[in-house]
PDB file of N, CA and C in Angstrom:
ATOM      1  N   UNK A   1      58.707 -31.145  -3.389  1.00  0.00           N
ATOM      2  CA  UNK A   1      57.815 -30.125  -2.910  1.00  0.00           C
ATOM      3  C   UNK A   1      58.320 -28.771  -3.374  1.00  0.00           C
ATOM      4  N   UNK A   2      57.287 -27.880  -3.821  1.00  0.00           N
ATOM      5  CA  UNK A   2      57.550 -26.332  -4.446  1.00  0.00           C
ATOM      6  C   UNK A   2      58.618 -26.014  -2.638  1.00  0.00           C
ATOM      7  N   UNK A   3      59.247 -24.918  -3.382  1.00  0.00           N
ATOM      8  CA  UNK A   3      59.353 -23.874  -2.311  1.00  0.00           C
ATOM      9  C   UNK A   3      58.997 -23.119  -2.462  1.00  0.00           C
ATOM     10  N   UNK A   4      58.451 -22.559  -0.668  1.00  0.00           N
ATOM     11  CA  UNK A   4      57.497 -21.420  -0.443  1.00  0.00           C
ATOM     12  C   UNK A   4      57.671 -20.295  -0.996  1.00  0.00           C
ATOM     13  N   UNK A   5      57.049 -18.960  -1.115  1.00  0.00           N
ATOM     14  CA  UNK A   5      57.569 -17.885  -1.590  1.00  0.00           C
ATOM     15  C   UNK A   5      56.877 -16.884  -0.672  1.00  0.00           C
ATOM     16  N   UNK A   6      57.487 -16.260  -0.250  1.00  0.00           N
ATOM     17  CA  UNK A   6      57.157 -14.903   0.930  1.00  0.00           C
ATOM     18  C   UNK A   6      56.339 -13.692   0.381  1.00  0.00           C
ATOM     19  N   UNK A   7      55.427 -13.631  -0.014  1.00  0.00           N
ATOM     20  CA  UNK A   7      54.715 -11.880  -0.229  1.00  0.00           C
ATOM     21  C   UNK A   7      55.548 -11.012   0.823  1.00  0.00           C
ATOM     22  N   UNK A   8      55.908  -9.815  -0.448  1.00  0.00           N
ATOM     23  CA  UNK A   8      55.735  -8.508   0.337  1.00  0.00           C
ATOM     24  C   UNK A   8      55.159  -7.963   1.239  1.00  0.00           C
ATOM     25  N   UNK A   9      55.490  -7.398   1.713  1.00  0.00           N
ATOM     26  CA  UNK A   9      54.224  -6.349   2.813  1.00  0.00           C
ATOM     27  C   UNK A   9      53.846  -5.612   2.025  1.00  0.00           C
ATOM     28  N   UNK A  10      53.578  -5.278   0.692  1.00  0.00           N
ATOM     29  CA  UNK A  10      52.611  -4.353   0.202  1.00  0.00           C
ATOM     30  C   UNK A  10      51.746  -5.291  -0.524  1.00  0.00           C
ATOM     31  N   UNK A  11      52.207  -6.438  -0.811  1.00  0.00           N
ATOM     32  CA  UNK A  11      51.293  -7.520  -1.336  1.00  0.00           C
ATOM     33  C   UNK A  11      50.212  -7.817  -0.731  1.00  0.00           C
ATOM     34  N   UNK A  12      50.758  -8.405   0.628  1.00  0.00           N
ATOM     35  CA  UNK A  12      50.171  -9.006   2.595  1.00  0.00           C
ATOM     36  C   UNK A  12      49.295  -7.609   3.074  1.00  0.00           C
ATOM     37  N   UNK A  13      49.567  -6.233   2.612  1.00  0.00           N
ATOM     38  CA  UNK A  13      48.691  -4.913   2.834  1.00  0.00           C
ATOM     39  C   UNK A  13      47.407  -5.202   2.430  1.00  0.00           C
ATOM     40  N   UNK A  14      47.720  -5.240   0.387  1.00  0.00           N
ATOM     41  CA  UNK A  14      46.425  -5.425  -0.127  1.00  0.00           C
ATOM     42  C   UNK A  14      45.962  -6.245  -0.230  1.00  0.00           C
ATOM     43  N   UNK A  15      46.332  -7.560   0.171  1.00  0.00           N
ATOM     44  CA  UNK A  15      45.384  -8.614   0.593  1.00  0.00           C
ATOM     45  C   UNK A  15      44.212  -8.570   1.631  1.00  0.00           C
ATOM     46  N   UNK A  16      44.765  -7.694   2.575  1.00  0.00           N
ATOM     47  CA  UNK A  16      44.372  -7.407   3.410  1.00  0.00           C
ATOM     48  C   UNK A  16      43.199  -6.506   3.616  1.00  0.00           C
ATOM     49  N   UNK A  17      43.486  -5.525   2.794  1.00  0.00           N
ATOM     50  CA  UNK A  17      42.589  -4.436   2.483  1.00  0.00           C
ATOM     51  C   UNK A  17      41.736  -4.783   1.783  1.00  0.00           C
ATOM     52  N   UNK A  18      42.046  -5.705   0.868  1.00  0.00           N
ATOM     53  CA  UNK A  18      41.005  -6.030   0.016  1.00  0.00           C
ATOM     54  C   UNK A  18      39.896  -6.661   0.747  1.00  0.00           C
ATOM     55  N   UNK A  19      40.816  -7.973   2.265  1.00  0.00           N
ATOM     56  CA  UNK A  19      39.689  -8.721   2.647  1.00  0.00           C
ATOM     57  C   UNK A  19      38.481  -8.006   3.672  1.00  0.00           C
ATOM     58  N   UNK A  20      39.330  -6.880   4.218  1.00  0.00           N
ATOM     59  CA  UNK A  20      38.597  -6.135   4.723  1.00  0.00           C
ATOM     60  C   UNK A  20      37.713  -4.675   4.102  1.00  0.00           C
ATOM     61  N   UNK A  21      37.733  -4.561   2.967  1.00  0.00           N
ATOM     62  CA  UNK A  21      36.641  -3.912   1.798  1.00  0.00           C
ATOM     63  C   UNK A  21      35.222  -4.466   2.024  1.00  0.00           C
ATOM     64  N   UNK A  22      36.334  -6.268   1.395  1.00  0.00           N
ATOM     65  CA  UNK A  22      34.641  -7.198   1.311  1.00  0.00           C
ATOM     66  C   UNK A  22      34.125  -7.282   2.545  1.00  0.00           C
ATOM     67  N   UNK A  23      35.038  -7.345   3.172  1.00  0.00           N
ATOM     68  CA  UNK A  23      33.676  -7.632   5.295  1.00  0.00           C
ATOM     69  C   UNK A  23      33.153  -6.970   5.302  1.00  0.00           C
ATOM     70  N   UNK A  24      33.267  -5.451   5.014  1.00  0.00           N
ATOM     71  CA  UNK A  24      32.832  -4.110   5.123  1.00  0.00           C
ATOM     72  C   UNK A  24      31.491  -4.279   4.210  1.00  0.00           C
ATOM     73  N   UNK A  25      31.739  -4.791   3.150  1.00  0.00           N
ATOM     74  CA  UNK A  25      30.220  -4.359   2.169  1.00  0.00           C
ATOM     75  C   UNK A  25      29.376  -5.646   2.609  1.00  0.00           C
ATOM     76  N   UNK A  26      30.047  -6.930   2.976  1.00  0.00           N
ATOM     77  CA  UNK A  26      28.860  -7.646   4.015  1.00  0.00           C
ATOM     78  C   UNK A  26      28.390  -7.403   4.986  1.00  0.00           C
ATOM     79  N   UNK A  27      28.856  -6.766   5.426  1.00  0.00           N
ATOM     80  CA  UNK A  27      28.200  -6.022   6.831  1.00  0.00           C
ATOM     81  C   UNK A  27      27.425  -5.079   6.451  1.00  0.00           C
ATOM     82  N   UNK A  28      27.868  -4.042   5.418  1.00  0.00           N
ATOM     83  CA  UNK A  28      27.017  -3.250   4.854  1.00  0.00           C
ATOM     84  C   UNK A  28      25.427  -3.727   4.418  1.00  0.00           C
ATOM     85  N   UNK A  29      25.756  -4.794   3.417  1.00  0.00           N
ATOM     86  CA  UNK A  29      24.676  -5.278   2.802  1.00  0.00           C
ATOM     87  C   UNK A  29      23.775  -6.168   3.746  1.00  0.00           C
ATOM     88  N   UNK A  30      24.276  -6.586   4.851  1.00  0.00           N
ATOM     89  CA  UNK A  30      23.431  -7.462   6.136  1.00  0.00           C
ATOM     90  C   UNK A  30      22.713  -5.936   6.981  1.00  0.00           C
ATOM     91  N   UNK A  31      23.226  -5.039   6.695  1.00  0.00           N
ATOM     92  CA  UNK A  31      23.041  -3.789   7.415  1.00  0.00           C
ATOM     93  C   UNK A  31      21.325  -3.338   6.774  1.00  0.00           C
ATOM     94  N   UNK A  32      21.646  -3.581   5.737  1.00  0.00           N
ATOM     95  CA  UNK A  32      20.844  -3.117   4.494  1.00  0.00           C
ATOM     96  C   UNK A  32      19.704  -3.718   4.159  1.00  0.00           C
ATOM     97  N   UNK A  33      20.213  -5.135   4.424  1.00  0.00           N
ATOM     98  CA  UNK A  33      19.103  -6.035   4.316  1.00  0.00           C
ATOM     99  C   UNK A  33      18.145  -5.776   5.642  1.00  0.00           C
ATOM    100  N   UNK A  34      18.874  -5.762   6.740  1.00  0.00           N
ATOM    101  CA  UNK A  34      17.784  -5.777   8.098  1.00  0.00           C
ATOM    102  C   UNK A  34      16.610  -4.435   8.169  1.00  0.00           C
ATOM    103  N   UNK A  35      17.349  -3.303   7.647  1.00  0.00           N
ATOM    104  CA  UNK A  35      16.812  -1.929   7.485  1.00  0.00           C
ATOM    105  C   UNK A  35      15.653  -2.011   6.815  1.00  0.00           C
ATOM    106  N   UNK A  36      15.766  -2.769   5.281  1.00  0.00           N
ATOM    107  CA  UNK A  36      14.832  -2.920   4.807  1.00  0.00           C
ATOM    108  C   UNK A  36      13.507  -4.149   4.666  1.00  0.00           C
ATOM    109  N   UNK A  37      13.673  -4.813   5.441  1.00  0.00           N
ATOM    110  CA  UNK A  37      12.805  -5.617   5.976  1.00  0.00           C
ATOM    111  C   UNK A  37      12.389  -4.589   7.415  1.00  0.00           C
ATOM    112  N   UNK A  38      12.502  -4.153   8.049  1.00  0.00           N
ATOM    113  CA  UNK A  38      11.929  -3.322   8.949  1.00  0.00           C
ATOM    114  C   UNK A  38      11.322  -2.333   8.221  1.00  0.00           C
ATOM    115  N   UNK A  39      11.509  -1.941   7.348  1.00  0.00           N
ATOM    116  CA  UNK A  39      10.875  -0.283   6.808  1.00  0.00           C
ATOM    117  C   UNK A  39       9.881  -1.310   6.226  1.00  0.00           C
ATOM    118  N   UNK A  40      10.042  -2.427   5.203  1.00  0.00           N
ATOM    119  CA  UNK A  40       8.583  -3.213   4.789  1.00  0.00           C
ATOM    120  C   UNK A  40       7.849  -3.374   5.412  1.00  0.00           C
ATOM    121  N   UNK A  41       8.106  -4.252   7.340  1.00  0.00           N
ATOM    122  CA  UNK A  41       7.268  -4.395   7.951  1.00  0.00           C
ATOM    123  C   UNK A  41       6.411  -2.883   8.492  1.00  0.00           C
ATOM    124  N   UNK A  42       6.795  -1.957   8.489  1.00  0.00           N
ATOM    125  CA  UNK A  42       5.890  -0.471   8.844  1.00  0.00           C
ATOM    126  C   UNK A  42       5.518  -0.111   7.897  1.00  0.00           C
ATOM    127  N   UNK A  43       5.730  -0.443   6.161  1.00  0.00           N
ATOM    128  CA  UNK A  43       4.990  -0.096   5.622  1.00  0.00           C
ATOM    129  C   UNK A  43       3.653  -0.954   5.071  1.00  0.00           C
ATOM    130  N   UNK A  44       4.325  -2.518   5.346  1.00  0.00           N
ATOM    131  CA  UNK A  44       2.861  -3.327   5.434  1.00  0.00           C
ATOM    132  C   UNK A  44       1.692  -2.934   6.245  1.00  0.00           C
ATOM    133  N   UNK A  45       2.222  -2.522   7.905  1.00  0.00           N
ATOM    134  CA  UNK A  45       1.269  -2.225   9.105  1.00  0.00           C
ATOM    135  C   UNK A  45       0.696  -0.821   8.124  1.00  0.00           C
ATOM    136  N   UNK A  46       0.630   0.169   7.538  1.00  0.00           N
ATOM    137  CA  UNK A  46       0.700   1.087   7.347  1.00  0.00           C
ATOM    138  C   UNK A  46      -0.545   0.727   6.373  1.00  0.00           C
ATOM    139  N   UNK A  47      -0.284   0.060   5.202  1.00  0.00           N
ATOM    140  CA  UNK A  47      -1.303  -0.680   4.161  1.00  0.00           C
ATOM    141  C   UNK A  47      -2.122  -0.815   4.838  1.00  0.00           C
ATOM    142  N   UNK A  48      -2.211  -2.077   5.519  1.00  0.00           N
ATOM    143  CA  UNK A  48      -2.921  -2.524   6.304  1.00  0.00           C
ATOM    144  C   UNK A  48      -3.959  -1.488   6.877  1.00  0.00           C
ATOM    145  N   UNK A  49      -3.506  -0.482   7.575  1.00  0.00           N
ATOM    146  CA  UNK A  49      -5.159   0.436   8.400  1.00  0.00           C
ATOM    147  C   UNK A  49      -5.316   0.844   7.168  1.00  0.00           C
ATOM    148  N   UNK A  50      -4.798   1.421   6.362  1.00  0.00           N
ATOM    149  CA  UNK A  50      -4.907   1.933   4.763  1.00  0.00           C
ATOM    150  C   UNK A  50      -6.179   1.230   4.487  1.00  0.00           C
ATOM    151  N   UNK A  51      -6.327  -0.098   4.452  1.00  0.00           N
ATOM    152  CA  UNK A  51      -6.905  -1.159   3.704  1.00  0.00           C
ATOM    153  C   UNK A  51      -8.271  -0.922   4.755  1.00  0.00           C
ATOM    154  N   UNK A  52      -7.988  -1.366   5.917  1.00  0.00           N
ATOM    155  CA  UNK A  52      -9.206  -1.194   6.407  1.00  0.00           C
ATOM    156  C   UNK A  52     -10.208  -0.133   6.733  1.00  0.00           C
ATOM    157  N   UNK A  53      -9.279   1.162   6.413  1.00  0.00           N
ATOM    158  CA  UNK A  53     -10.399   2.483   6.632  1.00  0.00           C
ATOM    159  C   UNK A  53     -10.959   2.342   5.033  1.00  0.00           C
ATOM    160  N   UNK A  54     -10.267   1.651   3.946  1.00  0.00           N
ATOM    161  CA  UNK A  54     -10.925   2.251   3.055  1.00  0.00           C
ATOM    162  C   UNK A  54     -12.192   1.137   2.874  1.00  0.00           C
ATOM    163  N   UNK A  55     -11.890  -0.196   3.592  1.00  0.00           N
ATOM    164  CA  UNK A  55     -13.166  -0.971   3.828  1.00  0.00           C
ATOM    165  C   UNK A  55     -13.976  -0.705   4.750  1.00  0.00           C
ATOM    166  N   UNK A  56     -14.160  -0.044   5.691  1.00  0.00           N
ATOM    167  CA  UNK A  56     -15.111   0.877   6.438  1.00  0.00           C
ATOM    168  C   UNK A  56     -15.662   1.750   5.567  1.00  0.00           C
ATOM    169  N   UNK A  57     -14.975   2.686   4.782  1.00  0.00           N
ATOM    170  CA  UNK A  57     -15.566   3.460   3.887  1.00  0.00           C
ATOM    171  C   UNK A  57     -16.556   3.285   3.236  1.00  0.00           C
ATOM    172  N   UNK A  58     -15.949   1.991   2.612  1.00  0.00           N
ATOM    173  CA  UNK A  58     -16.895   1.181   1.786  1.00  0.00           C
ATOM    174  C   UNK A  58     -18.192   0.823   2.343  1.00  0.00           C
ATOM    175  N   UNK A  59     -18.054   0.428   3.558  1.00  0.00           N
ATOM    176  CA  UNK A  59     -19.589  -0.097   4.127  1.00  0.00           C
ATOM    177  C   UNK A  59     -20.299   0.999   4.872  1.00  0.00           C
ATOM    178  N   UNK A  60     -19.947   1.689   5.077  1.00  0.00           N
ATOM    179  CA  UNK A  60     -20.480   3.403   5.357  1.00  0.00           C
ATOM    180  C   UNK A  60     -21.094   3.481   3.938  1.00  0.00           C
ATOM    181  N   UNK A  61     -20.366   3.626   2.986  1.00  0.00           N
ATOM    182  CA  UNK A  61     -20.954   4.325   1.472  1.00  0.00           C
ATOM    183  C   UNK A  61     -22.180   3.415   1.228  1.00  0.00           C
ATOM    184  N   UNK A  62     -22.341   1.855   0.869  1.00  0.00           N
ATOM    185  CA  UNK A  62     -23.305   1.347   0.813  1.00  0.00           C
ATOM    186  C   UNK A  62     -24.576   1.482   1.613  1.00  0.00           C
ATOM    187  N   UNK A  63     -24.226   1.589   3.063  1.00  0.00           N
ATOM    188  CA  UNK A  63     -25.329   1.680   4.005  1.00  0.00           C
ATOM    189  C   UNK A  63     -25.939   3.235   3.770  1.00  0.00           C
ATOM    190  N   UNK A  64     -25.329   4.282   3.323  1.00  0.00           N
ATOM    191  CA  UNK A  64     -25.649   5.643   3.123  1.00  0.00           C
ATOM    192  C   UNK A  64     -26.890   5.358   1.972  1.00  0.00           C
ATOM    193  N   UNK A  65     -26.209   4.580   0.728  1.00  0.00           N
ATOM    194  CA  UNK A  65     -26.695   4.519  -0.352  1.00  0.00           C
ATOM    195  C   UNK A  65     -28.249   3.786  -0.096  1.00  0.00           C
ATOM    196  N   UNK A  66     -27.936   2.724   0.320  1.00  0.00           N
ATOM    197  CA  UNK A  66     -28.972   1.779   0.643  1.00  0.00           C
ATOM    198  C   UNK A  66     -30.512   2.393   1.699  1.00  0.00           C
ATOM    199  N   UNK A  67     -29.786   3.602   2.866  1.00  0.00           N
ATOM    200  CA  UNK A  67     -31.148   4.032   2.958  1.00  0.00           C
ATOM    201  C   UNK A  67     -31.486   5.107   2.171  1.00  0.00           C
ATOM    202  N   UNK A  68     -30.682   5.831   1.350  1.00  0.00           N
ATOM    203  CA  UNK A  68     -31.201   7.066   0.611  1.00  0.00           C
ATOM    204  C   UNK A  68     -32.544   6.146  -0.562  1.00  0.00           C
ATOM    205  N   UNK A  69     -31.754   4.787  -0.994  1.00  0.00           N
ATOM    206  CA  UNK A  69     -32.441   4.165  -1.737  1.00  0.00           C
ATOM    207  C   UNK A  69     -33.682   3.926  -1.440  1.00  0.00           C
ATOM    208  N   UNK A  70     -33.979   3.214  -0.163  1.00  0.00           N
ATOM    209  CA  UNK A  70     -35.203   3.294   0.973  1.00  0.00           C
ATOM    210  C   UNK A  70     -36.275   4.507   0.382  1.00  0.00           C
ATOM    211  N   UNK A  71     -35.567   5.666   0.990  1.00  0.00           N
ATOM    212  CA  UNK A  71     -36.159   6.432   1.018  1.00  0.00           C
ATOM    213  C   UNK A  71     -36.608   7.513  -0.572  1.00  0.00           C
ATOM    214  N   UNK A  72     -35.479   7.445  -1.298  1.00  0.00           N
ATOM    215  CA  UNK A  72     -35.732   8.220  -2.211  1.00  0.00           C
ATOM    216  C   UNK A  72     -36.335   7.041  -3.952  1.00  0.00           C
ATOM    217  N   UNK A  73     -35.823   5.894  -3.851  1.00  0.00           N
ATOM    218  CA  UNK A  73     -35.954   5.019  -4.938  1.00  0.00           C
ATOM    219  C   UNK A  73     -34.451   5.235  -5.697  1.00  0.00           C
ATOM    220  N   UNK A  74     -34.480   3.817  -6.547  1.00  0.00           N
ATOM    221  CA  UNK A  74     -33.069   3.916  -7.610  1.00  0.00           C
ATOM    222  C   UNK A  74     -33.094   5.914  -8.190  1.00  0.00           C
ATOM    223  N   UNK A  75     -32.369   5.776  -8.403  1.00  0.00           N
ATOM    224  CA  UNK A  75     -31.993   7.374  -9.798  1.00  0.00           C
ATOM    225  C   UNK A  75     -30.406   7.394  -9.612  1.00  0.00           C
ATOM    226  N   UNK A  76     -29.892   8.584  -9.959  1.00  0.00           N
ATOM    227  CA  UNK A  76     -28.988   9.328 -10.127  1.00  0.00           C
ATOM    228  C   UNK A  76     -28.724  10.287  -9.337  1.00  0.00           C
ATOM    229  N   UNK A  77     -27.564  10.338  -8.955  1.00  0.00           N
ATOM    230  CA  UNK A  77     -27.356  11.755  -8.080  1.00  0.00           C
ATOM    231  C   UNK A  77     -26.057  12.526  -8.662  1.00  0.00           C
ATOM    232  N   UNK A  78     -26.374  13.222  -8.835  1.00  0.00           N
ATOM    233  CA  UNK A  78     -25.033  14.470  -9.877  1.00  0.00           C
ATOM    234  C   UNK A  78     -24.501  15.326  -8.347  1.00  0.00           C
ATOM    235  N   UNK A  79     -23.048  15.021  -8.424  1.00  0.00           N
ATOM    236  CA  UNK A  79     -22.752  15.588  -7.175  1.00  0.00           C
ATOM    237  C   UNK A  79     -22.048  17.218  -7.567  1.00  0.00           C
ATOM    238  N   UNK A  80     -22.007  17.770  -8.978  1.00  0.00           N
ATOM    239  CA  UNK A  80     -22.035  18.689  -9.097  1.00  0.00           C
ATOM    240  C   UNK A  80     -22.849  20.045  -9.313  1.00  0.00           C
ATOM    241  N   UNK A  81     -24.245  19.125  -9.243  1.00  0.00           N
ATOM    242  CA  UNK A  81     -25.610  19.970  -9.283  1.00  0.00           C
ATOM    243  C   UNK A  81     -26.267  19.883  -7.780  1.00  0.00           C
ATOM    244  N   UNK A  82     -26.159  18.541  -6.829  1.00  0.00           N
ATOM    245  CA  UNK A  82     -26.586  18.149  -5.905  1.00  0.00           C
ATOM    246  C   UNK A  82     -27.948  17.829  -6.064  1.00  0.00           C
ATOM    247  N   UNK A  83     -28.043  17.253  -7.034  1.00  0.00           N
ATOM    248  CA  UNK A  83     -29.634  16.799  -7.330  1.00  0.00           C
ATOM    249  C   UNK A  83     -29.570  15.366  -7.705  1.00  0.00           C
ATOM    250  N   UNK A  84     -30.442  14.863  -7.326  1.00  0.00           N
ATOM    251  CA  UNK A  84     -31.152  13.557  -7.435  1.00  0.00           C
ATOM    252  C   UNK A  84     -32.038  13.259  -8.749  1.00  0.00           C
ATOM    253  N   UNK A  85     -31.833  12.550  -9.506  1.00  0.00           N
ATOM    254  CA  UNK A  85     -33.223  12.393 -10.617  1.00  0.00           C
ATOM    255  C   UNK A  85     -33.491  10.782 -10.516  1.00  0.00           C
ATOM    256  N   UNK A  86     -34.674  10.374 -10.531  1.00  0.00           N
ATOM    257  CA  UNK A  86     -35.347   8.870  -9.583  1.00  0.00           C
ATOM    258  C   UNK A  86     -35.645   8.621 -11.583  1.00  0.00           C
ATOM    259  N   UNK A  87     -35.382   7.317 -10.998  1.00  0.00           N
ATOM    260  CA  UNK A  87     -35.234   6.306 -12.192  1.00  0.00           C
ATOM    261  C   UNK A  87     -37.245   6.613 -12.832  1.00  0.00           C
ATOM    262  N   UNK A  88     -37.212   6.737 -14.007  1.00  0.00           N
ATOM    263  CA  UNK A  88     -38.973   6.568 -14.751  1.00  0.00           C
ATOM    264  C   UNK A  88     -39.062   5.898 -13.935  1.00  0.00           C
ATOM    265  N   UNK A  89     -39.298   4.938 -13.396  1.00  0.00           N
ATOM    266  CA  UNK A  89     -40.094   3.591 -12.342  1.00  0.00           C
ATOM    267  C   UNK A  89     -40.766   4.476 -11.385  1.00  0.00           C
ATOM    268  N   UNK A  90     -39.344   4.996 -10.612  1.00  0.00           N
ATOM    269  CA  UNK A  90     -40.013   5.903  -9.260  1.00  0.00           C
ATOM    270  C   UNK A  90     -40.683   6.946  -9.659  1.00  0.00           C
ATOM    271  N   UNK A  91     -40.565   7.601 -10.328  1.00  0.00           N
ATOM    272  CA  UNK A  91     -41.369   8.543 -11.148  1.00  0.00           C
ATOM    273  C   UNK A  91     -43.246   8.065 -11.000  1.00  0.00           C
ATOM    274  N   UNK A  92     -43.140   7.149 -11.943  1.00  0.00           N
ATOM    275  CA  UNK A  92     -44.284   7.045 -12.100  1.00  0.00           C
ATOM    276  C   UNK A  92     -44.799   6.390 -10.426  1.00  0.00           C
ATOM    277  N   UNK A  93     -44.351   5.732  -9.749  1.00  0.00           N
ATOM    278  CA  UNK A  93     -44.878   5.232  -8.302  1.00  0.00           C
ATOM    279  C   UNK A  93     -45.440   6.512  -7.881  1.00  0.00           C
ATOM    280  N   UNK A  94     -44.291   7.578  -7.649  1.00  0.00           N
ATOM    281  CA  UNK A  94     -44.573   8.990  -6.883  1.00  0.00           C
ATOM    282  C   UNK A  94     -45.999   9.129  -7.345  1.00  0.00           C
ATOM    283  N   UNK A  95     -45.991   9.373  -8.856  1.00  0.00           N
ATOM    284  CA  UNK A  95     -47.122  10.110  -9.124  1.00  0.00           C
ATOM    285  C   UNK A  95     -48.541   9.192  -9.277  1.00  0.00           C
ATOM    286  N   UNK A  96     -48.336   7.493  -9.120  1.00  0.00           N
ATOM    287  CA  UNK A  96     -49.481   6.714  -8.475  1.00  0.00           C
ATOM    288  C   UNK A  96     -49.671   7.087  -6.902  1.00  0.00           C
ATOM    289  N   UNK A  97     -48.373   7.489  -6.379  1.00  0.00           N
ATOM    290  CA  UNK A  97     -49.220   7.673  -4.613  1.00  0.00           C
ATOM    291  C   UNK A  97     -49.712   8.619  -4.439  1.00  0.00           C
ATOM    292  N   UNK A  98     -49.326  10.253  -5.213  1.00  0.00           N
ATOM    293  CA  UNK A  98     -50.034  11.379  -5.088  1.00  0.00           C
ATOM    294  C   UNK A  98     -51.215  11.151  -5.159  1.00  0.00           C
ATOM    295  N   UNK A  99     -51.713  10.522  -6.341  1.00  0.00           N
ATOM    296  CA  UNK A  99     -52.898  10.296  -7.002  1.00  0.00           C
ATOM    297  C   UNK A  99     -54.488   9.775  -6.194  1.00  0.00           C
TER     298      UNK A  99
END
């Protein structure tokens, strides 16, 4: 059988130090990990109403569209002139109902 051999105490130090570096950055990195799975979950919840106001939006905008359509016929609307121009079709309807 070998015989044993005794480390130093500056050997038995940095063994030491070393093992307690690494606990330190696992703890760190378990630290790190939990943090950021919590900040995901508030920024999923966050998406989330994100997602659904902009699908409300959406069905607001159609239903807007859909009675202007009602009422005015297909065309164009230039939102920098604020005018409406109705497709030739409606055009010519208008000027069969005047008629």
């Amino acid at each position: 059988m070998a015989k044993a051999i005794k480390f130093t105490e500056e050997e038995v130090q940095s063994i030491t130090d070393l093992r307690q570096d690494v606990a330190n950055i696992f703890t760190r990195l378990g630290q790190l990990a939990i943090e950021k799975k919590r900040r995901m979950d508030e920024l999923d919840v966050v998406e989330q109403d994100l997602l659904n106001q902009h699908s409300g939006l959406v069905q607001k905008e159609q239903e807007l569209f859909k009675g202007l359509n009602d009422i005015y016929g297909d065309g164009n609307y230039d939102p920098d002139t604020n005018t409406f121009t109705p497709t030739e079709e409606k055009n010519e309807n208008l000027e069969e109902a005047k008629a």
